[in-house]
Structure formats: structure tokens, C-alpha cells
PDB file of N, CA and C in Angstrom:
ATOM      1  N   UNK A   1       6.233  22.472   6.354  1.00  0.00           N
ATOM      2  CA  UNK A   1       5.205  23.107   5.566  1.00  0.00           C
ATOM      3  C   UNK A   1       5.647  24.510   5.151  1.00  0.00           C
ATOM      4  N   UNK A   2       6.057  25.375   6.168  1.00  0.00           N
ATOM      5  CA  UNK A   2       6.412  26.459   5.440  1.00  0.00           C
ATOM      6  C   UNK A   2       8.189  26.960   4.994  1.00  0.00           C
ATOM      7  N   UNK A   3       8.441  25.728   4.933  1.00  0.00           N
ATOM      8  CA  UNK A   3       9.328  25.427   3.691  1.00  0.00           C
ATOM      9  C   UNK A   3       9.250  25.232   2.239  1.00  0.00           C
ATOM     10  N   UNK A   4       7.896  24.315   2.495  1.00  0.00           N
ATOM     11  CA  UNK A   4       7.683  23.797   1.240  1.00  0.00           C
ATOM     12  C   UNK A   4       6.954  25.605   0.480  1.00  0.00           C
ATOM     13  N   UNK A   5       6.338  25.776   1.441  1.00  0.00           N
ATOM     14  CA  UNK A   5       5.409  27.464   0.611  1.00  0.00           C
ATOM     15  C   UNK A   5       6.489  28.460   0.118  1.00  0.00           C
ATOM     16  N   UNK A   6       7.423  28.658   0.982  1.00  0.00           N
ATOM     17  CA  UNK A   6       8.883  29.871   0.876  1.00  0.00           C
ATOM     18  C   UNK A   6       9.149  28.694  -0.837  1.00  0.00           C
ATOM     19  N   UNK A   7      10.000  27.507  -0.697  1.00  0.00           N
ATOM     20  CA  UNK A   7       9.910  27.339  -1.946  1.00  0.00           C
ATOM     21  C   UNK A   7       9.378  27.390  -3.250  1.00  0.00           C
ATOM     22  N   UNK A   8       7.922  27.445  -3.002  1.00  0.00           N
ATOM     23  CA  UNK A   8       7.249  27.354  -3.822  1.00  0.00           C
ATOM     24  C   UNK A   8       7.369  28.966  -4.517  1.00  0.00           C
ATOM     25  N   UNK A   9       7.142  29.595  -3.746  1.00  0.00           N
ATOM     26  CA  UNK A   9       7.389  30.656  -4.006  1.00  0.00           C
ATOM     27  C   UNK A   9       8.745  31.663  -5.090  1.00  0.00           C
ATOM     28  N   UNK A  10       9.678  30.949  -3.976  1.00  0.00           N
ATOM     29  CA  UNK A  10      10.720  31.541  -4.831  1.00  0.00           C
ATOM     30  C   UNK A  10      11.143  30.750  -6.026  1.00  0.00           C
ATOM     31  N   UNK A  11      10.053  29.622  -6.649  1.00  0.00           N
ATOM     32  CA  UNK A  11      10.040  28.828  -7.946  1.00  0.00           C
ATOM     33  C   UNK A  11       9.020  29.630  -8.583  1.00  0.00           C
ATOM     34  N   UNK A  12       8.445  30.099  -8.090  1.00  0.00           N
ATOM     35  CA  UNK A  12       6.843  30.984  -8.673  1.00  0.00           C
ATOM     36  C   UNK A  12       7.563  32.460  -9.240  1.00  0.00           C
ATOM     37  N   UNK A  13       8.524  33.123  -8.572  1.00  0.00           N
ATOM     38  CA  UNK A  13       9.199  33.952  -8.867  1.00  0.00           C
ATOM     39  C   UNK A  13      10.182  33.960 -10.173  1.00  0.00           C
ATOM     40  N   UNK A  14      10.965  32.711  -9.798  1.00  0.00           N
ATOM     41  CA  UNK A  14      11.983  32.354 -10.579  1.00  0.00           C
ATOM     42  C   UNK A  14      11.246  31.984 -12.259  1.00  0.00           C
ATOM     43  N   UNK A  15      10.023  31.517 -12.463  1.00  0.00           N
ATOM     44  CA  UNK A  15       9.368  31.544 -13.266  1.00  0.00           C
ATOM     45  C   UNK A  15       8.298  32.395 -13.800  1.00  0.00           C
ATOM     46  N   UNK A  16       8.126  33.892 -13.280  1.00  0.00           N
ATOM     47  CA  UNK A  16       7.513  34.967 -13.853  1.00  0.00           C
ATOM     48  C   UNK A  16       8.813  35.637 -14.011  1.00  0.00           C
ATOM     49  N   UNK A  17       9.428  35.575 -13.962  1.00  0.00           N
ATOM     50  CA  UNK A  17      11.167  36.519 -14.376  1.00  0.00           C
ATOM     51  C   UNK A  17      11.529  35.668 -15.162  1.00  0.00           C
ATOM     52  N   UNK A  18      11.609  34.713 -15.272  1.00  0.00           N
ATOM     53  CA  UNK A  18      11.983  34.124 -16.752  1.00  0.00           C
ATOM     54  C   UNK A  18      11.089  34.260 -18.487  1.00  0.00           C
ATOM     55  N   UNK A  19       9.960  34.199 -17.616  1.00  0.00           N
ATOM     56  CA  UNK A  19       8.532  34.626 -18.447  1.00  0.00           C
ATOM     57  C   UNK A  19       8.500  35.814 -19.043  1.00  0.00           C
ATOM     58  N   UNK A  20       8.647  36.647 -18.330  1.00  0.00           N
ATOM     59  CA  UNK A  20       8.886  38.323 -18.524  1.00  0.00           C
ATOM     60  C   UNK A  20      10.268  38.815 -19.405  1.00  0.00           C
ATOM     61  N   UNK A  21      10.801  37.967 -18.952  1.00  0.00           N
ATOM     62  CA  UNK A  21      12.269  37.901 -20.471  1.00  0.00           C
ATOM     63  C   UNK A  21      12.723  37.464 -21.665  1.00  0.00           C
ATOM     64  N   UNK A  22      11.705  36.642 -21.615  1.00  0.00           N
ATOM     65  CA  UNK A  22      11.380  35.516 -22.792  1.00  0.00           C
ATOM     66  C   UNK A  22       9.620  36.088 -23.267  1.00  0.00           C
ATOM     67  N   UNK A  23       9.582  36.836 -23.391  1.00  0.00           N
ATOM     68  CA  UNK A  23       8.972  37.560 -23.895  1.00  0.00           C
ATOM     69  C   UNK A  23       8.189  37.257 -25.287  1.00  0.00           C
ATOM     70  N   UNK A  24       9.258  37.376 -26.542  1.00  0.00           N
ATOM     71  CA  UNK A  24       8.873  37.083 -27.417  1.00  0.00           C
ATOM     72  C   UNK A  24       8.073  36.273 -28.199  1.00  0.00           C
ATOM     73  N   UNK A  25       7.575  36.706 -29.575  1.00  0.00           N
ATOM     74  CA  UNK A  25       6.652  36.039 -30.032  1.00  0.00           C
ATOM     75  C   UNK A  25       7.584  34.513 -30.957  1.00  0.00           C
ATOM     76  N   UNK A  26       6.601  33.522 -30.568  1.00  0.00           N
ATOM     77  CA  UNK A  26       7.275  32.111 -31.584  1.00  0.00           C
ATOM     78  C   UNK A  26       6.227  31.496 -32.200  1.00  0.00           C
ATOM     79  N   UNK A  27       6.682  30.787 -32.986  1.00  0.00           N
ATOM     80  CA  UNK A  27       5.693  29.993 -33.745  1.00  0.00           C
ATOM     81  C   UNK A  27       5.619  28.550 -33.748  1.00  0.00           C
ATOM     82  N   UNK A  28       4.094  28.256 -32.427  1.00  0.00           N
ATOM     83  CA  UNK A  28       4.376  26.675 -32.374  1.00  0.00           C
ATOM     84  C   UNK A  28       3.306  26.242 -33.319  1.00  0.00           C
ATOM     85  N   UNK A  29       4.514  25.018 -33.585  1.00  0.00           N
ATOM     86  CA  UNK A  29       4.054  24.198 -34.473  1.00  0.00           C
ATOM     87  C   UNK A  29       3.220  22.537 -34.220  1.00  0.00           C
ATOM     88  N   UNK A  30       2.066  22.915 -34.724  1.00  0.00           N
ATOM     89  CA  UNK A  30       1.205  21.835 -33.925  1.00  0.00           C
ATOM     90  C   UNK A  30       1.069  21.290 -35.096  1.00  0.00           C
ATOM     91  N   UNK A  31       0.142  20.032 -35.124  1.00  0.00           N
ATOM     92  CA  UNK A  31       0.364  18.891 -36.205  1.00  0.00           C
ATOM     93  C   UNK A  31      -0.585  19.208 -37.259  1.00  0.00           C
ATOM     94  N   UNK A  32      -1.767  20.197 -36.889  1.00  0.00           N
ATOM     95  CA  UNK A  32      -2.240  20.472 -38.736  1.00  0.00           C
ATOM     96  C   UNK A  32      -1.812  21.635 -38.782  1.00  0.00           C
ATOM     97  N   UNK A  33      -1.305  22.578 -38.041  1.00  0.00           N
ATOM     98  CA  UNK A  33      -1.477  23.982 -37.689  1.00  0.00           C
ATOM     99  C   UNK A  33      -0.402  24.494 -37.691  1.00  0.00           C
ATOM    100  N   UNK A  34      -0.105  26.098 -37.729  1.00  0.00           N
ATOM    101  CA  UNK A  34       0.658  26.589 -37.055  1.00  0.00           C
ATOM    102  C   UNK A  34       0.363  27.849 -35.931  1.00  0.00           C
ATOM    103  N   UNK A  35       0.951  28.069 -35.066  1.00  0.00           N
ATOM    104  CA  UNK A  35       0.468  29.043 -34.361  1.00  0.00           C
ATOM    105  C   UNK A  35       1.248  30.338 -33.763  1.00  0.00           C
ATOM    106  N   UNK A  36       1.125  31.751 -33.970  1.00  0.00           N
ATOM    107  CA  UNK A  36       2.322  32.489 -33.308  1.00  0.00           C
ATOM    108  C   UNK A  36       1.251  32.846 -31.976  1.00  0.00           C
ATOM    109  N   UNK A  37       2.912  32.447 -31.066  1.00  0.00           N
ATOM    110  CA  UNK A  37       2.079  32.828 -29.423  1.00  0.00           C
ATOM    111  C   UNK A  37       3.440  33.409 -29.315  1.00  0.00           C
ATOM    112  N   UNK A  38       2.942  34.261 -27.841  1.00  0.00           N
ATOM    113  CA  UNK A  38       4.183  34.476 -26.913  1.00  0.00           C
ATOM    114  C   UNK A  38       4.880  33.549 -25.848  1.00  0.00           C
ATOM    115  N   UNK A  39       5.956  33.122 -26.333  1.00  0.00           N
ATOM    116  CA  UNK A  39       7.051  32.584 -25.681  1.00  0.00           C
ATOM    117  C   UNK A  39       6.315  32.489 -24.150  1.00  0.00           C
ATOM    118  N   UNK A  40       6.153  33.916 -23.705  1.00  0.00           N
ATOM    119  CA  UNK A  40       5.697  33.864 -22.375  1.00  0.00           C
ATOM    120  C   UNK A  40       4.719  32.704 -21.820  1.00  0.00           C
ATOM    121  N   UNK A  41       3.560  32.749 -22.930  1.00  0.00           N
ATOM    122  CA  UNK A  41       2.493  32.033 -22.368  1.00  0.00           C
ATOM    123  C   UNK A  41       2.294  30.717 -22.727  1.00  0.00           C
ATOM    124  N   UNK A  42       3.800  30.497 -23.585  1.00  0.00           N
ATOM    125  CA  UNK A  42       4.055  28.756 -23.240  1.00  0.00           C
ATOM    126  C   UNK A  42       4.800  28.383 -22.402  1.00  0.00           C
ATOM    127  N   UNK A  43       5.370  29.276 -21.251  1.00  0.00           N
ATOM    128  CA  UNK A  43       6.180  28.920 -20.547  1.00  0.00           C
ATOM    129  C   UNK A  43       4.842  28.926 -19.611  1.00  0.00           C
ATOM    130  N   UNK A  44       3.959  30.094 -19.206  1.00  0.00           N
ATOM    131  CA  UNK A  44       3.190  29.827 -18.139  1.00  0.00           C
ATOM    132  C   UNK A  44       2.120  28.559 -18.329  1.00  0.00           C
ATOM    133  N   UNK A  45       1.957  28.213 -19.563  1.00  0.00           N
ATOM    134  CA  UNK A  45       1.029  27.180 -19.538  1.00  0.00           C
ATOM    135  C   UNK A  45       1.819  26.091 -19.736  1.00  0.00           C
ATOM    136  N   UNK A  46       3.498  25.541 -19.533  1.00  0.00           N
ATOM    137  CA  UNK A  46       4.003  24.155 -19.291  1.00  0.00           C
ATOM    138  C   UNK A  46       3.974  24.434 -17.885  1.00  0.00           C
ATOM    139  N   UNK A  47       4.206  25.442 -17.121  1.00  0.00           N
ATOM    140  CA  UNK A  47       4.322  25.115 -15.827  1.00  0.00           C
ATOM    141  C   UNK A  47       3.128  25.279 -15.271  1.00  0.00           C
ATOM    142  N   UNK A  48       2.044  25.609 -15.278  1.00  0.00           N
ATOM    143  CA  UNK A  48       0.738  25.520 -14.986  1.00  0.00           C
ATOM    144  C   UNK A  48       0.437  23.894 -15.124  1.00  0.00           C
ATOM    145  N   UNK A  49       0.836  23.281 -16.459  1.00  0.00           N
ATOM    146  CA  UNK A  49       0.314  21.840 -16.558  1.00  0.00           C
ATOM    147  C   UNK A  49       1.462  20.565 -15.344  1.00  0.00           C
ATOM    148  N   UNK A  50       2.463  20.928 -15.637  1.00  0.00           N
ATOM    149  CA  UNK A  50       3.434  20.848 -14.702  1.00  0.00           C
ATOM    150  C   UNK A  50       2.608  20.274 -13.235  1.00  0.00           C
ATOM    151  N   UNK A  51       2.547  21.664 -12.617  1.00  0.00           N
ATOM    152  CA  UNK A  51       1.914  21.856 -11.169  1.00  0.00           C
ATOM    153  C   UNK A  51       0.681  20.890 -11.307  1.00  0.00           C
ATOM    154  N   UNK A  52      -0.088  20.885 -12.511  1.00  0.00           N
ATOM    155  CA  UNK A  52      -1.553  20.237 -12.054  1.00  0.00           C
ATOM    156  C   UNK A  52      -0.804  18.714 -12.197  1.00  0.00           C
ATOM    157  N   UNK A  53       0.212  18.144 -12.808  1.00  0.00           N
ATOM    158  CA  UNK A  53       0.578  17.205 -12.654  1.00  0.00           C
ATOM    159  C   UNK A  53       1.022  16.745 -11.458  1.00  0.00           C
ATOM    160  N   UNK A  54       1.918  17.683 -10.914  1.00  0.00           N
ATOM    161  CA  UNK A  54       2.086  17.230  -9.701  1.00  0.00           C
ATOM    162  C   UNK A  54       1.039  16.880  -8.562  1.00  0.00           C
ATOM    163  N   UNK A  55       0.174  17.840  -8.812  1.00  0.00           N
ATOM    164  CA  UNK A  55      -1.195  17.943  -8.009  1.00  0.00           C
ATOM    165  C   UNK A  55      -1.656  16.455  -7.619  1.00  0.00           C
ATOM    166  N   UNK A  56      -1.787  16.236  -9.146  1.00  0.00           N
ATOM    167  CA  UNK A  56      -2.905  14.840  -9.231  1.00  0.00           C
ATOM    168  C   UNK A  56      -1.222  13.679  -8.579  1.00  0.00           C
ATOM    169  N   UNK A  57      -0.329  13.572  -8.683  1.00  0.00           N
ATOM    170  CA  UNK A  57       0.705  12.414  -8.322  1.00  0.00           C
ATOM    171  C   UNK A  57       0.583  12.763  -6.959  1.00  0.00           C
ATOM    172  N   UNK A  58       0.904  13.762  -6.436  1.00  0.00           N
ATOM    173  CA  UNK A  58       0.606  14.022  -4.616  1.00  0.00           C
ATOM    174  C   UNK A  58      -0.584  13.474  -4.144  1.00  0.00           C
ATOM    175  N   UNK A  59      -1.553  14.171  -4.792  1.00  0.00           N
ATOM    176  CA  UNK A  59      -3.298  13.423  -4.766  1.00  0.00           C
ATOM    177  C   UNK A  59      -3.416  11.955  -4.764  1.00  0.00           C
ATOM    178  N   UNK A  60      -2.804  11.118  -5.613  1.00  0.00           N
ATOM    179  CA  UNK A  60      -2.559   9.837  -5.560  1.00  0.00           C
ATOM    180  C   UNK A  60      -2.376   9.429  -4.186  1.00  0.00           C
ATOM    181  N   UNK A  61      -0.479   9.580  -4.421  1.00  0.00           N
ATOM    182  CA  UNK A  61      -0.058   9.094  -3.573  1.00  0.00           C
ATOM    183  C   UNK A  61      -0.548   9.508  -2.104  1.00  0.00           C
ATOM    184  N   UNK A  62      -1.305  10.397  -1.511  1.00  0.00           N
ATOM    185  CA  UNK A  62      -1.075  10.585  -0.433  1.00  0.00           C
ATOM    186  C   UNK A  62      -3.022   9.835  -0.120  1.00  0.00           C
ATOM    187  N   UNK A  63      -3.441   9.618  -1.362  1.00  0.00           N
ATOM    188  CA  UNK A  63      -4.761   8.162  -1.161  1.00  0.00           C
ATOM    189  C   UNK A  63      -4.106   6.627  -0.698  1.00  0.00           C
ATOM    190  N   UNK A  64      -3.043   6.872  -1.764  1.00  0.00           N
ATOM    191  CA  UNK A  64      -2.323   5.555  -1.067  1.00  0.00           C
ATOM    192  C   UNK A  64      -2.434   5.337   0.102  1.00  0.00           C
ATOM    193  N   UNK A  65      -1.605   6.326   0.393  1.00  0.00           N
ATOM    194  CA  UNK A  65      -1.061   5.637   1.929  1.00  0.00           C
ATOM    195  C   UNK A  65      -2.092   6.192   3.132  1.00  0.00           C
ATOM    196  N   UNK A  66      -3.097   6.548   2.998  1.00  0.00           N
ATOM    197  CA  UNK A  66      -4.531   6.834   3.725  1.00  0.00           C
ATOM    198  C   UNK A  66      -4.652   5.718   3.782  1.00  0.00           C
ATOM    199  N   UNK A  67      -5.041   4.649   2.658  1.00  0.00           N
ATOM    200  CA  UNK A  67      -5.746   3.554   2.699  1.00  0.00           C
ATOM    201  C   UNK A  67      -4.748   2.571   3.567  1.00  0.00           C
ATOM    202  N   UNK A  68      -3.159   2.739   2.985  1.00  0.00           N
ATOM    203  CA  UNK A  68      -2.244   1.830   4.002  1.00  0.00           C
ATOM    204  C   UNK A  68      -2.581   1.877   5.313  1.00  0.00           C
ATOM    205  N   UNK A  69      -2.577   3.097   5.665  1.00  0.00           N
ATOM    206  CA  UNK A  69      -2.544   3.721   7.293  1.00  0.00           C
ATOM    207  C   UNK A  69      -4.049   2.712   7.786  1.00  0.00           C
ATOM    208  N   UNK A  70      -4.893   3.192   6.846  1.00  0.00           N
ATOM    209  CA  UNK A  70      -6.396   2.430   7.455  1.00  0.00           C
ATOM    210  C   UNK A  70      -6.001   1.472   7.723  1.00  0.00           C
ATOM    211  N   UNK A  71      -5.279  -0.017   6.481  1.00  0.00           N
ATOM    212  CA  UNK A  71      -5.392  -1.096   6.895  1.00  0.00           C
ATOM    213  C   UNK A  71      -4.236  -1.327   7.662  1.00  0.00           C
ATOM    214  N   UNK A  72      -3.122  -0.651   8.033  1.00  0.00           N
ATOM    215  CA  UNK A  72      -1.957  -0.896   9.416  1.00  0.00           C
ATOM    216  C   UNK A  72      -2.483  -0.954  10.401  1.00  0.00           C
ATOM    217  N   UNK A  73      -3.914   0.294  10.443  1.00  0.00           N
ATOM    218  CA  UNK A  73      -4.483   0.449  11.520  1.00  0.00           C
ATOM    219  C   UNK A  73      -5.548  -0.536  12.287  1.00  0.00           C
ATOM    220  N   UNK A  74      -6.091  -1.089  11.170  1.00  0.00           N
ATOM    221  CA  UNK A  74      -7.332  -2.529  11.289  1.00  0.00           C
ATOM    222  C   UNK A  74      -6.100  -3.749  11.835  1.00  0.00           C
ATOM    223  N   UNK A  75      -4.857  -3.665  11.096  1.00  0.00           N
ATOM    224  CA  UNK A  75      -3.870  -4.609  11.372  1.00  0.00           C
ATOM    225  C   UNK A  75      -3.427  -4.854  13.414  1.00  0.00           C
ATOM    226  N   UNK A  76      -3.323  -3.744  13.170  1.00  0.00           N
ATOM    227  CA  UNK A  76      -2.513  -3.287  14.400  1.00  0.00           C
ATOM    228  C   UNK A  76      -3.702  -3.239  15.495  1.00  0.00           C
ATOM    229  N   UNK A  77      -5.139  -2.926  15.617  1.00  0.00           N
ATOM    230  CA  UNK A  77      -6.055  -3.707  16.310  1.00  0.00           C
ATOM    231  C   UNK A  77      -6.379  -4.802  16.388  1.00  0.00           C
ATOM    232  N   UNK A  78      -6.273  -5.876  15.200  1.00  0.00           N
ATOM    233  CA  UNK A  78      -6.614  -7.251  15.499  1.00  0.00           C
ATOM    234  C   UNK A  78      -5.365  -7.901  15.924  1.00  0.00           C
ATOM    235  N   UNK A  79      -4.222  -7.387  15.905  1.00  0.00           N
ATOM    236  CA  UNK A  79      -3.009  -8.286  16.264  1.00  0.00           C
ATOM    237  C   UNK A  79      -2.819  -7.482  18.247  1.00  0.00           C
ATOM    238  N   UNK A  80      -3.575  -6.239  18.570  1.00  0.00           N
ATOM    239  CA  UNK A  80      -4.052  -6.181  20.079  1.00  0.00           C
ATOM    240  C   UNK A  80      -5.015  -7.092  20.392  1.00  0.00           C
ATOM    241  N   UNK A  81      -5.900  -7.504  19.884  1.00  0.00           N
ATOM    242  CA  UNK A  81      -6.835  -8.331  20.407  1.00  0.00           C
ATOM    243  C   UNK A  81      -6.913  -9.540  20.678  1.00  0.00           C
ATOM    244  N   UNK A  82      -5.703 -10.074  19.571  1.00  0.00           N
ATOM    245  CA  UNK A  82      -5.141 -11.639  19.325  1.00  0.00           C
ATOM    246  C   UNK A  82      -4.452 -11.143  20.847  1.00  0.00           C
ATOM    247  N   UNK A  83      -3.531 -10.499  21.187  1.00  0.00           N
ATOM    248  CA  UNK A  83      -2.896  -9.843  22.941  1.00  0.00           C
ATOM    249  C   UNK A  83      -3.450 -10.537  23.548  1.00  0.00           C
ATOM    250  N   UNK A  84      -4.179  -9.640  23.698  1.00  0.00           N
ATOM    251  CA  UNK A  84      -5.428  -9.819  25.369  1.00  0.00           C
ATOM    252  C   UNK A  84      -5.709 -11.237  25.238  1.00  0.00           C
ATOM    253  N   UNK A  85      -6.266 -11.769  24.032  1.00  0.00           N
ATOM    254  CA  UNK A  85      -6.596 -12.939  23.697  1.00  0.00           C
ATOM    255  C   UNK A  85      -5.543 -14.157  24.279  1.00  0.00           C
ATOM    256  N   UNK A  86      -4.340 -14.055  23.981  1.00  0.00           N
ATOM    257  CA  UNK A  86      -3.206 -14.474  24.483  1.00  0.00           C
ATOM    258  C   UNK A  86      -3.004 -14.315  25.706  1.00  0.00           C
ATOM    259  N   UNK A  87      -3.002 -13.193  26.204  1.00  0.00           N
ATOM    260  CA  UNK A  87      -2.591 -13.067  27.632  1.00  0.00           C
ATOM    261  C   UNK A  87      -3.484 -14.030  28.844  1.00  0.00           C
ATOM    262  N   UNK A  88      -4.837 -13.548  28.435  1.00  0.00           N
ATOM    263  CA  UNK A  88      -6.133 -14.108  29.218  1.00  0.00           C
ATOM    264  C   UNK A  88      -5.211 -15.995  29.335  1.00  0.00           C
ATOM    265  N   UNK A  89      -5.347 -16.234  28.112  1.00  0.00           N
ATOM    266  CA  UNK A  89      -5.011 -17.521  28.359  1.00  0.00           C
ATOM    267  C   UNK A  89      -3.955 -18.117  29.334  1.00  0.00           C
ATOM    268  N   UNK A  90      -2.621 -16.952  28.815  1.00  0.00           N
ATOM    269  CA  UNK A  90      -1.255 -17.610  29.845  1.00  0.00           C
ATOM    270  C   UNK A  90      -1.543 -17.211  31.092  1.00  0.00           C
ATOM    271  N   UNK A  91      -2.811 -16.260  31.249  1.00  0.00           N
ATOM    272  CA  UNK A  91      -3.072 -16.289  32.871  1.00  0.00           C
ATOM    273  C   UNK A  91      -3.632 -17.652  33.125  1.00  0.00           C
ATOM    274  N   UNK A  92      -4.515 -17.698  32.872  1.00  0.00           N
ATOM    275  CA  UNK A  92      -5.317 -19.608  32.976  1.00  0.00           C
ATOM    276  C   UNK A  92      -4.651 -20.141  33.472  1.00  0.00           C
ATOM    277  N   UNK A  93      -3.605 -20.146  32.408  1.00  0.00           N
ATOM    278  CA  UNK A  93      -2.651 -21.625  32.229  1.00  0.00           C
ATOM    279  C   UNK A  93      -1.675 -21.793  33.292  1.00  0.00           C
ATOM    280  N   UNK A  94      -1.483 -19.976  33.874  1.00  0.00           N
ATOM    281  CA  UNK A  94      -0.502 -20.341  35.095  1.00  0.00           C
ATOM    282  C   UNK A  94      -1.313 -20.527  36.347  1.00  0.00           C
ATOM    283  N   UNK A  95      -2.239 -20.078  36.519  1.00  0.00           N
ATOM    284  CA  UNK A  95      -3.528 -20.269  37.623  1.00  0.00           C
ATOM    285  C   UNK A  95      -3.694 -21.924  37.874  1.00  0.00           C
ATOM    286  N   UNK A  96      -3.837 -22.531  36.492  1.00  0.00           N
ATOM    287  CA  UNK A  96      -3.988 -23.497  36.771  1.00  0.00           C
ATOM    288  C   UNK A  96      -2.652 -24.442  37.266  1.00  0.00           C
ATOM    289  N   UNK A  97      -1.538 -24.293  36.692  1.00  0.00           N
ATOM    290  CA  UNK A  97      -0.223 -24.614  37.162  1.00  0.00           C
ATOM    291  C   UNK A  97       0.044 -24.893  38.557  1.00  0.00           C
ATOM    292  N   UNK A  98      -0.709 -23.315  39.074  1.00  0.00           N
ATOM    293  CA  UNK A  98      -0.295 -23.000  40.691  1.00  0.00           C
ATOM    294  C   UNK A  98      -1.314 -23.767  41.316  1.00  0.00           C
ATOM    295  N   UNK A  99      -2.481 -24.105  40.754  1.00  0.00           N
ATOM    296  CA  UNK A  99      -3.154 -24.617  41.446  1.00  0.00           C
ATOM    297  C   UNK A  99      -3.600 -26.480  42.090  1.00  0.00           C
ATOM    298  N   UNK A 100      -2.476 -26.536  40.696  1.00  0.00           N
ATOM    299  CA  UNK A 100      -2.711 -28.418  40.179  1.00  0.00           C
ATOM    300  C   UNK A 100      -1.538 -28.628  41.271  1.00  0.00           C
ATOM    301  N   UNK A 101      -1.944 -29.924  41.545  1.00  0.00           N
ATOM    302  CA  UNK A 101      -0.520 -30.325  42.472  1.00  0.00           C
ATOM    303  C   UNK A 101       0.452 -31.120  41.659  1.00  0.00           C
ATOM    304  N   UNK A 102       1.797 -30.771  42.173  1.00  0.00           N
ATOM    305  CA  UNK A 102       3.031 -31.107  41.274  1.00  0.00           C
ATOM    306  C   UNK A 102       2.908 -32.540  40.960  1.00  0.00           C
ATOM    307  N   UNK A 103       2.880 -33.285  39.777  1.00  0.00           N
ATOM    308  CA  UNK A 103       3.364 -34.575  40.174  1.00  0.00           C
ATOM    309  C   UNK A 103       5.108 -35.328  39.447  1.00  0.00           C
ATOM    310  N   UNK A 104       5.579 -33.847  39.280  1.00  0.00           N
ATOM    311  CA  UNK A 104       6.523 -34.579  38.749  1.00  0.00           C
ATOM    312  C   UNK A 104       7.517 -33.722  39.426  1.00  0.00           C
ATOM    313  N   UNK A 105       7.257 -33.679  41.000  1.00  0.00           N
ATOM    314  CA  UNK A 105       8.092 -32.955  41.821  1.00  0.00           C
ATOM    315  C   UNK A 105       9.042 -34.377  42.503  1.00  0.00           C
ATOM    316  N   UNK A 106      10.408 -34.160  42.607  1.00  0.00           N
ATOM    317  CA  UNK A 106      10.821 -35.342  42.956  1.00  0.00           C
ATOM    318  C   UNK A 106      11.086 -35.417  44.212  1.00  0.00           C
ATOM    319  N   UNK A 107      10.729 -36.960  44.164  1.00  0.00           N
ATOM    320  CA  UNK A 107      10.447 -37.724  45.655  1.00  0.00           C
ATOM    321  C   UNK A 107      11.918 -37.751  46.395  1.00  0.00           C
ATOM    322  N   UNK A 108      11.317 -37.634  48.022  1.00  0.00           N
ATOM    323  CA  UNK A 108      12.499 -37.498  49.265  1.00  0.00           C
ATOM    324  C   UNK A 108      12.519 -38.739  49.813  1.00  0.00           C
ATOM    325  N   UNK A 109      11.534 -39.462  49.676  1.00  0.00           N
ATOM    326  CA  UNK A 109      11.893 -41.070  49.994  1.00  0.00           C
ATOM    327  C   UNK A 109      12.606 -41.846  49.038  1.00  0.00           C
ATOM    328  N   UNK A 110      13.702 -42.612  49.282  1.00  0.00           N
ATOM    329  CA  UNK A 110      14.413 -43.402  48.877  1.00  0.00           C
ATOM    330  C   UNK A 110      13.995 -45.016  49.334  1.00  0.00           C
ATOM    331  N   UNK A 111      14.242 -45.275  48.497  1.00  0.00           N
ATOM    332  CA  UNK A 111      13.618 -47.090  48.960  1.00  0.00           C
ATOM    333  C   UNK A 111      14.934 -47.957  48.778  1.00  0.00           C
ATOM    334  N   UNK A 112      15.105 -48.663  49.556  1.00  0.00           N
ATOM    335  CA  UNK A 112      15.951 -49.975  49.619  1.00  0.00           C
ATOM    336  C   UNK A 112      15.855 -51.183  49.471  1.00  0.00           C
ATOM    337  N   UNK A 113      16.353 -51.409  48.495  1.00  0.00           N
ATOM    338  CA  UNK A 113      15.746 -52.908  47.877  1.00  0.00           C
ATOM    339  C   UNK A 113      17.130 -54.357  48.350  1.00  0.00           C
TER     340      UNK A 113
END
């Protein structure tokens, strides 16, 4: 995190010093119009639109994966419960094992025919 701020920063910098040098007046040309602005304040208003772009793609994505996380998380409780669910049983099943008598334990009598 305060990586990402120190960067931000010294991009926030790096773009009012460019602003401040570029100074001059230009003439944009819009489709019925023409317009003289300062250089400056089309640089601060692409990177102003810029940032809100990024804004809203971070904003997205980080709904995304909220909602992933929710349903990993609904995932990842019903596949514990299917567990226990499982386990309970192979206890049963060996309870009952230990408890049934063998019948396919092999026989010590031999017969002679």
C-alpha cells in the first residue's frame, strides 16, 4: 500500500512539471468548434479522466472477485459439510465392521475326504 501512494505520487509530480512546461496556449479542435485552451489544462484533464478510468476498472474488478471470494466461500463450506457428512459415515461403517463377526475369516479346520 504505501508503495502504491509513494508512486502515485511521484506520477502526480511527474505530471504537474510536465503541465507547468507545457504551458502554452493550443487550439483544440472539436467537431463543430474550435477552441484555444492551455496545453496545461488538457494535460490535467486527460489525466484526471485517465485516473477516473482507472477508478471505475479497479472498482469493477475488485466487485468481481468479492463476489468470487463469497461464492469460494459458500463453496468451501458445503464441500466441509459434505466432510463431516462423510466422515460420520466411515465411522459407522467401521463400528459396524468391528462389530459384525468375520465370515470370510478363513477356516483352521481341514476336512478329509
Amino acid at each position: 500500500m504505501q508503495k502504491s501512494v509513494i508512486l502515485i505520487m511521484i506520477l502526480v509530480l511527474i505530471v504537474t512539471i510536465f503541465t507547468v512546461v507545457n504551458a502554452a496556449p493550443v487550439t483544440l479542435n472539436l467537431v463543430f468548434t474550435k477552441v484555444n485552451v492551455s496545453l496545461a489544462l488538457i494535460i490535467l484533464i486527460s489525466s484526471l479522466f485517465g485516473a477516473l478510468i482507472l477508478f471505475l476498472i479497479g472498482l469493477f474488478d475488485s466487485r468481481k472477485k468479492a463476489v468470487r471470494a463469497k461464492k469460494l466461500q459458500s463453496e468451501n463450506f458445503n464441500l466441509k459439510q459434505k466432510i463431516a457428512v462423510l466422515e460420520k459415515e466411515f465411522e459407522f461403517m467401521k463400528q459396524t465392521k468391528e462389530e459384525a463377526p468375520t465370515t470370510d475369516a478363513p477356516s483352521t479346520h481341514h476336512e478329509v475326504l
